[in-house]
PDB file of N, CA and C in Angstrom:
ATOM      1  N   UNK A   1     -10.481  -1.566   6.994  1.00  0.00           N
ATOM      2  CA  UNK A   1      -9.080  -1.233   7.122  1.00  0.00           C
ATOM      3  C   UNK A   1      -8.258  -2.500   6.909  1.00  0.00           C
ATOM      4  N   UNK A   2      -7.130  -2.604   6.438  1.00  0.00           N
ATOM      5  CA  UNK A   2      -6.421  -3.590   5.790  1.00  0.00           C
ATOM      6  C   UNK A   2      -5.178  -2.964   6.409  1.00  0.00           C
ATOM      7  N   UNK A   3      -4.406  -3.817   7.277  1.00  0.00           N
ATOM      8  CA  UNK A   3      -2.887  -3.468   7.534  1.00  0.00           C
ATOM      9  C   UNK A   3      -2.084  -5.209   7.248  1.00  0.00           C
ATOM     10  N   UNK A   4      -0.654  -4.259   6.426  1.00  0.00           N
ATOM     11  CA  UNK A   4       0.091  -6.238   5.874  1.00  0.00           C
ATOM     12  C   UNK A   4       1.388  -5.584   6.696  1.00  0.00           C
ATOM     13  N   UNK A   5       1.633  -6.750   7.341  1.00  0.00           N
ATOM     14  CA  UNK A   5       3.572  -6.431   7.495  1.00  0.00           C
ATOM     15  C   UNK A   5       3.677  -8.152   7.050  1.00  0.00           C
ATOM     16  N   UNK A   6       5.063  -7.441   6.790  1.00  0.00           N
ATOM     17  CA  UNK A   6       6.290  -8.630   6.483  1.00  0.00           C
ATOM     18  C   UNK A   6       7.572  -8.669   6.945  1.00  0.00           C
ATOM     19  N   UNK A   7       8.266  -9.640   7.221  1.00  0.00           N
ATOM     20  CA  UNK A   7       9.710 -10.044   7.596  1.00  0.00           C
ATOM     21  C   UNK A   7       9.695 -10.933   6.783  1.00  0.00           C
ATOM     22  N   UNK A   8      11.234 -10.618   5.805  1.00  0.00           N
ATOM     23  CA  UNK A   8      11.826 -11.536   4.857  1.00  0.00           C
ATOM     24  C   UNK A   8      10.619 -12.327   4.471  1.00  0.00           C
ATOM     25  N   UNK A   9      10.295 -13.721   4.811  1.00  0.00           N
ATOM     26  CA  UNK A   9       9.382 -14.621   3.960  1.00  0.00           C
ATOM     27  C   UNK A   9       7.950 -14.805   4.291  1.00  0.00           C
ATOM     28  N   UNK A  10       8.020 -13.980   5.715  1.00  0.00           N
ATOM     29  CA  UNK A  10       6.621 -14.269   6.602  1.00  0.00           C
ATOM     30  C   UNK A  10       6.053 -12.853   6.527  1.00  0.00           C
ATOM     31  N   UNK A  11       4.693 -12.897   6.352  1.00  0.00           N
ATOM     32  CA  UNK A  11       3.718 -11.952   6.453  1.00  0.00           C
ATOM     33  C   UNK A  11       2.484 -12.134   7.678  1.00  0.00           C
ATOM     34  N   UNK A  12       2.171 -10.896   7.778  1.00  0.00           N
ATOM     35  CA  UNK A  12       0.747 -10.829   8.726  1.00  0.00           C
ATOM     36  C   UNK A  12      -0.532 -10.104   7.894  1.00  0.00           C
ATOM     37  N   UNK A  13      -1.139  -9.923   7.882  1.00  0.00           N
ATOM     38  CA  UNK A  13      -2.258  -9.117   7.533  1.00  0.00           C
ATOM     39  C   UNK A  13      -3.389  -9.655   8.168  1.00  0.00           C
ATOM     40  N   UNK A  14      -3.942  -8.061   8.349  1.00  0.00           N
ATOM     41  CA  UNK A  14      -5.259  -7.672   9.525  1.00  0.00           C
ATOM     42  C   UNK A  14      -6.242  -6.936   8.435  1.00  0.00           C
ATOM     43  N   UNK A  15      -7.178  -7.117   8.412  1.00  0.00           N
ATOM     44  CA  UNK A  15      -8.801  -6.598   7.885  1.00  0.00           C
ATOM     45  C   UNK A  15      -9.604  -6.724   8.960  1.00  0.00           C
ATOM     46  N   UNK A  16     -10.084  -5.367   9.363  1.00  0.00           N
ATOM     47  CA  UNK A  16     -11.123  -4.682  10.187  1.00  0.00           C
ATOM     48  C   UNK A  16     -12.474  -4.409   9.292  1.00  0.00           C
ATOM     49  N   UNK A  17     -13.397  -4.987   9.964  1.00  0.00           N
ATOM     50  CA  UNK A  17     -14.503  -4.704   9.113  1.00  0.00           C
ATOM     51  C   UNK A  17     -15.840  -5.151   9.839  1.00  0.00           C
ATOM     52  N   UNK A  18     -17.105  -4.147   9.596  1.00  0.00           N
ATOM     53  CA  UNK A  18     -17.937  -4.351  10.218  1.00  0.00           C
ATOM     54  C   UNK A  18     -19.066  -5.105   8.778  1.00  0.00           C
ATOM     55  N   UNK A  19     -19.688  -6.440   9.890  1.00  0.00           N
ATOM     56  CA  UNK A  19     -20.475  -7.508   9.046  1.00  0.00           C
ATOM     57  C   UNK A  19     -21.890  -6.911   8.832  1.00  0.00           C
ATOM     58  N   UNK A  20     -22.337  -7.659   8.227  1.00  0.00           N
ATOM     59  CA  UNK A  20     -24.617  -7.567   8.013  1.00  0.00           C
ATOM     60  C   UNK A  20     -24.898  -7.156   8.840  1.00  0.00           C
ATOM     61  N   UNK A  21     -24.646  -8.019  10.008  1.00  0.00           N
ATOM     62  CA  UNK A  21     -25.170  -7.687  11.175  1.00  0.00           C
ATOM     63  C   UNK A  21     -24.965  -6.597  12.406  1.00  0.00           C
ATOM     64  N   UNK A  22     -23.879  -6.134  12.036  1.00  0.00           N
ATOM     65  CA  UNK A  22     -23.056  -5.231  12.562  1.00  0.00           C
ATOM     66  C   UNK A  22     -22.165  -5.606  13.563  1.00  0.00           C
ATOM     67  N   UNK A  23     -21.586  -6.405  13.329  1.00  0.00           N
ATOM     68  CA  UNK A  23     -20.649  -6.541  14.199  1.00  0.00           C
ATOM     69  C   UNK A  23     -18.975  -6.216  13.798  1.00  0.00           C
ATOM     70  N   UNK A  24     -18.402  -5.745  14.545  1.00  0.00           N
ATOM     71  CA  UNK A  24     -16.819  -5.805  14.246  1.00  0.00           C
ATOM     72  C   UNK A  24     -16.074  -7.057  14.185  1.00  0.00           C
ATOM     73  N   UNK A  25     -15.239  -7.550  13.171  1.00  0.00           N
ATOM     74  CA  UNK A  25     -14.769  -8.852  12.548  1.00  0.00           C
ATOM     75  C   UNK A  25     -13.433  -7.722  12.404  1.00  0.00           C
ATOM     76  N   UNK A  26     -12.183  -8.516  13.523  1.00  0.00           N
ATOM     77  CA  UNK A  26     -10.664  -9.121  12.696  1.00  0.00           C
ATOM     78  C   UNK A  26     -10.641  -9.977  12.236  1.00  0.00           C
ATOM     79  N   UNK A  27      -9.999 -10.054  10.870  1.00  0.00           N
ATOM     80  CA  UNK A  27      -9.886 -11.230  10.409  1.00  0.00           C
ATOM     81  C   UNK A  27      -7.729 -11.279  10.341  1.00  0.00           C
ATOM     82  N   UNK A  28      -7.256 -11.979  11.043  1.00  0.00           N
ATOM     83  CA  UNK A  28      -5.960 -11.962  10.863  1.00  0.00           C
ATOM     84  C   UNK A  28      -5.290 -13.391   9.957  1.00  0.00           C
ATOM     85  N   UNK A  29      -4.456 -13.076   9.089  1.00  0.00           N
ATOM     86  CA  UNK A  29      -3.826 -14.001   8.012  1.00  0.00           C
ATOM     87  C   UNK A  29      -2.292 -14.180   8.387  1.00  0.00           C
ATOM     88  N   UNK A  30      -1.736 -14.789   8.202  1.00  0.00           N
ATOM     89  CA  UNK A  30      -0.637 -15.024   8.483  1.00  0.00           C
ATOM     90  C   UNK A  30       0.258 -16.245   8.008  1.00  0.00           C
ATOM     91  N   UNK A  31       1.655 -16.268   7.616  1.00  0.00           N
ATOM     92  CA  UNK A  31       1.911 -17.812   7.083  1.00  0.00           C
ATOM     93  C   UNK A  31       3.551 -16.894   6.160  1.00  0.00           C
ATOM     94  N   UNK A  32       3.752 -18.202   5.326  1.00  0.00           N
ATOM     95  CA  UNK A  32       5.638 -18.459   4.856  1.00  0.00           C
ATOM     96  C   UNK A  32       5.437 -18.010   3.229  1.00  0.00           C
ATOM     97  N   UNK A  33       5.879 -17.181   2.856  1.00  0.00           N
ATOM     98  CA  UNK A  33       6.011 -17.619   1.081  1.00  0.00           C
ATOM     99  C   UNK A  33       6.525 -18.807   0.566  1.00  0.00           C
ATOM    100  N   UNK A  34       7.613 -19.124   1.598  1.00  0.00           N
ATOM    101  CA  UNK A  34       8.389 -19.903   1.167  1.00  0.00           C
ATOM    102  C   UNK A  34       7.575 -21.611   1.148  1.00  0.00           C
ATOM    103  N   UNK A  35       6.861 -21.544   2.036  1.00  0.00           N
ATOM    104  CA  UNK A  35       6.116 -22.843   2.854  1.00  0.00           C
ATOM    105  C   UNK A  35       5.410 -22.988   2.301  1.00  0.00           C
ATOM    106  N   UNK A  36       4.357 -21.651   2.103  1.00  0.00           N
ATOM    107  CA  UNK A  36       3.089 -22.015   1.559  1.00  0.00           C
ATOM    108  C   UNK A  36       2.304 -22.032   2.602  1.00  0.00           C
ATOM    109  N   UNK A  37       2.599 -22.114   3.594  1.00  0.00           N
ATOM    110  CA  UNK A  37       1.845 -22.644   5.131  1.00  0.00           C
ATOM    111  C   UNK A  37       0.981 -21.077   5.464  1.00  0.00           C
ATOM    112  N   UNK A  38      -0.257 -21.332   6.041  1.00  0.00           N
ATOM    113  CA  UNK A  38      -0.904 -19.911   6.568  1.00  0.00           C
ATOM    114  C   UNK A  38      -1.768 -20.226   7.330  1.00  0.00           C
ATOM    115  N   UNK A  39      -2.240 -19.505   7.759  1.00  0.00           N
ATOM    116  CA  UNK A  39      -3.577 -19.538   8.835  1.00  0.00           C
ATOM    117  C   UNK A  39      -4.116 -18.440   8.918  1.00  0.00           C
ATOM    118  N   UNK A  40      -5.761 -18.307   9.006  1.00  0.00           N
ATOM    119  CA  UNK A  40      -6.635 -17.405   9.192  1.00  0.00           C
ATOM    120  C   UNK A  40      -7.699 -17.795  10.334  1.00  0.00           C
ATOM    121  N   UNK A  41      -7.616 -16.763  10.807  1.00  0.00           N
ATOM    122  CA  UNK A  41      -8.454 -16.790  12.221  1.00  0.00           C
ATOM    123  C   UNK A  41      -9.497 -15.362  11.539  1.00  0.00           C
ATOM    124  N   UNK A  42     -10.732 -15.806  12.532  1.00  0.00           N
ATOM    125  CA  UNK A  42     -11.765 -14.447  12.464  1.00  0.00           C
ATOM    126  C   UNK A  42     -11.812 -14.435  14.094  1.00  0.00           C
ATOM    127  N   UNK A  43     -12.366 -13.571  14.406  1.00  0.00           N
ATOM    128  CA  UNK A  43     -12.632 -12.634  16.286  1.00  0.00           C
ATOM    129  C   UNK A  43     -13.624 -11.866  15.583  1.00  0.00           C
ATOM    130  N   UNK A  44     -14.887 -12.118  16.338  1.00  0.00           N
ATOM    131  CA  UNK A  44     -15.425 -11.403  16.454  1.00  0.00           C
ATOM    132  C   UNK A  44     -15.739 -10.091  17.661  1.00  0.00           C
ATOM    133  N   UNK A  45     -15.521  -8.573  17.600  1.00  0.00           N
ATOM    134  CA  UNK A  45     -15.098  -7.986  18.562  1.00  0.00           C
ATOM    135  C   UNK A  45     -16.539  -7.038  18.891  1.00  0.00           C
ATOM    136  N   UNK A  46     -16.579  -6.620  20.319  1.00  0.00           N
ATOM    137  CA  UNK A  46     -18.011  -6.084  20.754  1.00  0.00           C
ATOM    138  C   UNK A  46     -18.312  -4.737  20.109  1.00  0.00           C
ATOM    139  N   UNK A  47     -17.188  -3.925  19.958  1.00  0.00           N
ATOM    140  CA  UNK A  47     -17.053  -2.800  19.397  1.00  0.00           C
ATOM    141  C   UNK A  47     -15.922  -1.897  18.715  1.00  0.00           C
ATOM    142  N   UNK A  48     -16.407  -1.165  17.791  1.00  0.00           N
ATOM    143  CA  UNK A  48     -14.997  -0.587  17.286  1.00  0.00           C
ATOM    144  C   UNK A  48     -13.745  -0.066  17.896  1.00  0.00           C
ATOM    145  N   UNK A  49     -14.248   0.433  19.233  1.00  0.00           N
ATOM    146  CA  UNK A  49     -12.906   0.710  19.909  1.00  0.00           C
ATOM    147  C   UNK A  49     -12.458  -0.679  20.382  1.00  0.00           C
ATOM    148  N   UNK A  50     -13.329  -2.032  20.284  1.00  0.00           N
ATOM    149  CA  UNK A  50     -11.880  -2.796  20.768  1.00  0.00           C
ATOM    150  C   UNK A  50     -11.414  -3.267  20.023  1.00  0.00           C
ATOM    151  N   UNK A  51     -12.006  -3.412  18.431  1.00  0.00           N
ATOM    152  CA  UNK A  51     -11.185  -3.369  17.848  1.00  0.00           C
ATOM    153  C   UNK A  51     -10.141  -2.780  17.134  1.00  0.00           C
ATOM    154  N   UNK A  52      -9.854  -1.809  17.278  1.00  0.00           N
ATOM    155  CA  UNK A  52      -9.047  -1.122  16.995  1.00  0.00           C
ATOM    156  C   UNK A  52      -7.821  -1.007  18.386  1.00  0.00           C
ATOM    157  N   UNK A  53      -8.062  -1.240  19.571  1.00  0.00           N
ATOM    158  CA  UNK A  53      -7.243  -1.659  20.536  1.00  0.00           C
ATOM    159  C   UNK A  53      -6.798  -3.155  20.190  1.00  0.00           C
ATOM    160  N   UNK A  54      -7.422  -4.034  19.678  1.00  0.00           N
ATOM    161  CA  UNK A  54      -6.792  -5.499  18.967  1.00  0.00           C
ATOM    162  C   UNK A  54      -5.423  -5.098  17.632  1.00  0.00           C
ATOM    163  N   UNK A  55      -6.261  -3.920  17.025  1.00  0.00           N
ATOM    164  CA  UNK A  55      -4.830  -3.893  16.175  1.00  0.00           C
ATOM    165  C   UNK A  55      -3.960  -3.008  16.476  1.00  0.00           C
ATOM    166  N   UNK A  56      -4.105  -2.566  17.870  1.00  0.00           N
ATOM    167  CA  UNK A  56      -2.590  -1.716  18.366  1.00  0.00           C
ATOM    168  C   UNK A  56      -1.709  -2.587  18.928  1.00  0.00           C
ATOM    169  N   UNK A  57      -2.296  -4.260  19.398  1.00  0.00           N
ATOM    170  CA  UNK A  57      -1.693  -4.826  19.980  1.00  0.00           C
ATOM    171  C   UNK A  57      -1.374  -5.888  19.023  1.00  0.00           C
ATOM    172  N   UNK A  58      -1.913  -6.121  17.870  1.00  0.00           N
ATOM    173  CA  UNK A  58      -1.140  -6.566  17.024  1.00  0.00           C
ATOM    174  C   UNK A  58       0.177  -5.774  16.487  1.00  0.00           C
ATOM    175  N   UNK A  59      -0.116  -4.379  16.003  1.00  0.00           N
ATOM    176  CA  UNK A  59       1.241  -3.937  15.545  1.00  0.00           C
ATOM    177  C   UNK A  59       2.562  -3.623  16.294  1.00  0.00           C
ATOM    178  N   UNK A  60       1.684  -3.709  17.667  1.00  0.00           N
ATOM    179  CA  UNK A  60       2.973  -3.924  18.870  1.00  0.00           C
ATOM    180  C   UNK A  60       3.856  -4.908  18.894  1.00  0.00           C
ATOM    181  N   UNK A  61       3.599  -6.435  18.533  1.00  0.00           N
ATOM    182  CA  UNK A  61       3.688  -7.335  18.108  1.00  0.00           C
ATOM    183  C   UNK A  61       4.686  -7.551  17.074  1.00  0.00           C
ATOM    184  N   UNK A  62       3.670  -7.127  15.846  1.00  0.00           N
ATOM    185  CA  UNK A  62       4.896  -7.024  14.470  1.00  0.00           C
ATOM    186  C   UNK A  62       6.179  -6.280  14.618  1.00  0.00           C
ATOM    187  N   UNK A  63       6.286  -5.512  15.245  1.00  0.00           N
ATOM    188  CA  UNK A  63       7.111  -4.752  15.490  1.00  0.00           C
ATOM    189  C   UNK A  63       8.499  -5.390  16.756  1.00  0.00           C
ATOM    190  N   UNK A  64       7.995  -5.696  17.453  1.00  0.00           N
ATOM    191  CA  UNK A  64       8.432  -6.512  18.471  1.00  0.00           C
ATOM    192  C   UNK A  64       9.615  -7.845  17.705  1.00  0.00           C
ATOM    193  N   UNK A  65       8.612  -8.598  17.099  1.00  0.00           N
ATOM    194  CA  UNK A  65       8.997  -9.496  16.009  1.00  0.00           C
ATOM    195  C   UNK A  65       9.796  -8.758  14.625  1.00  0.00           C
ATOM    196  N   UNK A  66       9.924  -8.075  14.694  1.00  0.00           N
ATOM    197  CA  UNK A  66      10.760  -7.915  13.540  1.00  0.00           C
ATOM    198  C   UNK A  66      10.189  -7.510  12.046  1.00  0.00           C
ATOM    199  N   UNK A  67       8.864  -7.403  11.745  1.00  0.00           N
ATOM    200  CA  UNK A  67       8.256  -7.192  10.879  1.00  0.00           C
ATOM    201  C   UNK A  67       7.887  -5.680  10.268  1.00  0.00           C
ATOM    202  N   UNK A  68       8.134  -5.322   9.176  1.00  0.00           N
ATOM    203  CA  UNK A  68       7.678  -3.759   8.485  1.00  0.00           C
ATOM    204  C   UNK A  68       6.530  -3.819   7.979  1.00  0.00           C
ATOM    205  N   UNK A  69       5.933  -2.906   8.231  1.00  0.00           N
ATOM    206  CA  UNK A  69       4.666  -2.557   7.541  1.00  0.00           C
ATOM    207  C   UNK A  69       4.616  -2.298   5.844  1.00  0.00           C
ATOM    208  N   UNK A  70       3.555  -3.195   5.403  1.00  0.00           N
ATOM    209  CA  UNK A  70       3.570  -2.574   3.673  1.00  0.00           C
ATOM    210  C   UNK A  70       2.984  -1.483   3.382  1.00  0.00           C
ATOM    211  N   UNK A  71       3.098  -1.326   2.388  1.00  0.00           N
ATOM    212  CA  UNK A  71       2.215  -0.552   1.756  1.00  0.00           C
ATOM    213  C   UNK A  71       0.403  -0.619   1.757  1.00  0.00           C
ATOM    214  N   UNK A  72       0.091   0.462   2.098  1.00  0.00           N
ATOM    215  CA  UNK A  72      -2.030   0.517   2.512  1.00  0.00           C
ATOM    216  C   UNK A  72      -2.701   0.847   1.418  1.00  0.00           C
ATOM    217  N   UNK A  73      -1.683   0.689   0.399  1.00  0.00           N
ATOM    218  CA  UNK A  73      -2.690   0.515  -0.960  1.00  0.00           C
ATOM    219  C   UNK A  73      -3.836  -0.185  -1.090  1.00  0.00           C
ATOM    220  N   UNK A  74      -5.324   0.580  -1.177  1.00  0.00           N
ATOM    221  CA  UNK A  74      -7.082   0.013  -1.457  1.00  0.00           C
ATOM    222  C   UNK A  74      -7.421   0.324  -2.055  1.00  0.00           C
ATOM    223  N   UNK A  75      -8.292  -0.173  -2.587  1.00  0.00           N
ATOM    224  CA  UNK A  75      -9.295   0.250  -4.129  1.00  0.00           C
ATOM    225  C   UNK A  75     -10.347  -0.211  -3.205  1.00  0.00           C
ATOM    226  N   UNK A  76     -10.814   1.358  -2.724  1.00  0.00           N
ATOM    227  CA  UNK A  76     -12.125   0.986  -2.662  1.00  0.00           C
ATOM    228  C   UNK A  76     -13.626   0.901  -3.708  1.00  0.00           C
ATOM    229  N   UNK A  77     -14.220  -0.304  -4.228  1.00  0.00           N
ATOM    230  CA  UNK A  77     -15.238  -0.423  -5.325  1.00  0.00           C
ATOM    231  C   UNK A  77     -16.286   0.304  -5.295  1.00  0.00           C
ATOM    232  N   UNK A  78     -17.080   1.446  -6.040  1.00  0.00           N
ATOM    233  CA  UNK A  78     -17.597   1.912  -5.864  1.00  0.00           C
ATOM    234  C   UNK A  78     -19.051   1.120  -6.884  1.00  0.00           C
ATOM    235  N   UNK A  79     -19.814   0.813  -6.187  1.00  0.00           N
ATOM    236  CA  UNK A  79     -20.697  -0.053  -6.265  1.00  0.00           C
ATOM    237  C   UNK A  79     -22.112   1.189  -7.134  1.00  0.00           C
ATOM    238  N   UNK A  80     -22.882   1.030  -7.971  1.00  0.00           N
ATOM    239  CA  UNK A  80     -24.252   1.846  -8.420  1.00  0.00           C
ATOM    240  C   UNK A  80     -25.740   1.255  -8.319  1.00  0.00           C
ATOM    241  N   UNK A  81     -25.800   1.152  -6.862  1.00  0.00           N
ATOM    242  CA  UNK A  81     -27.047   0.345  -6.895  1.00  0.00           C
ATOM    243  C   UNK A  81     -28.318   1.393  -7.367  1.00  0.00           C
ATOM    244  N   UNK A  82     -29.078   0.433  -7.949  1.00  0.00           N
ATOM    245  CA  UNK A  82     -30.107   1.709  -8.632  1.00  0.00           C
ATOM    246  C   UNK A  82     -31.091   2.035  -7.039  1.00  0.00           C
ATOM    247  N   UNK A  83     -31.577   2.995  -6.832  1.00  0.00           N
ATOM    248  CA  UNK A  83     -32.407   3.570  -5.953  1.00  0.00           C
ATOM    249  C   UNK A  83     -34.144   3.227  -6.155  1.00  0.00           C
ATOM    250  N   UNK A  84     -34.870   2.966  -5.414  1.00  0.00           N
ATOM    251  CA  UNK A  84     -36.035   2.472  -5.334  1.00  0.00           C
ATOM    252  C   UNK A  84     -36.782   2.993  -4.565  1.00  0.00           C
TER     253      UNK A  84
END
């Protein structure tokens, strides 16, 4: 899952995603168009419901702050691994 908000020059974006190993990974992005400046953090979380309670309290947040949600446009790749 991929959620972006923005205010005027600043953006957030969140990717939910479970790793190899199975674990749940936020990865949150954040930073200036204007600056150039950003930062990315990873959390690794115990389970899908908390993460998904991490991004209610992020969009509580964006919202709070002043930020709109973009557009959830994905292409998800559909991969053809041959079978064995």
């Amino acid at each position: 899952m991929i959620y972006r908000w923005r205010k005027q020059t600043a953006y957030l974006h969140t990717w939910v995603y479970q790793d190899l190993m199975g674990d749940w990974i936020i990865t949150r992005s954040w930073g200036d168009t204007v600056t150039e400046k950003s930062t990315v953090k990873h959390q690794v979380m115990p389970s899908f419901h908390d993460a998904r309670q991490a991004l209610k309290r992020t969009a509580r947040y964006c919202r709070r702050q002043g930020y709109q949600p973009c557009s959830k446009d994905e292409t998800q790749l559909g991969f053809n691994f041959p079978d064995k």
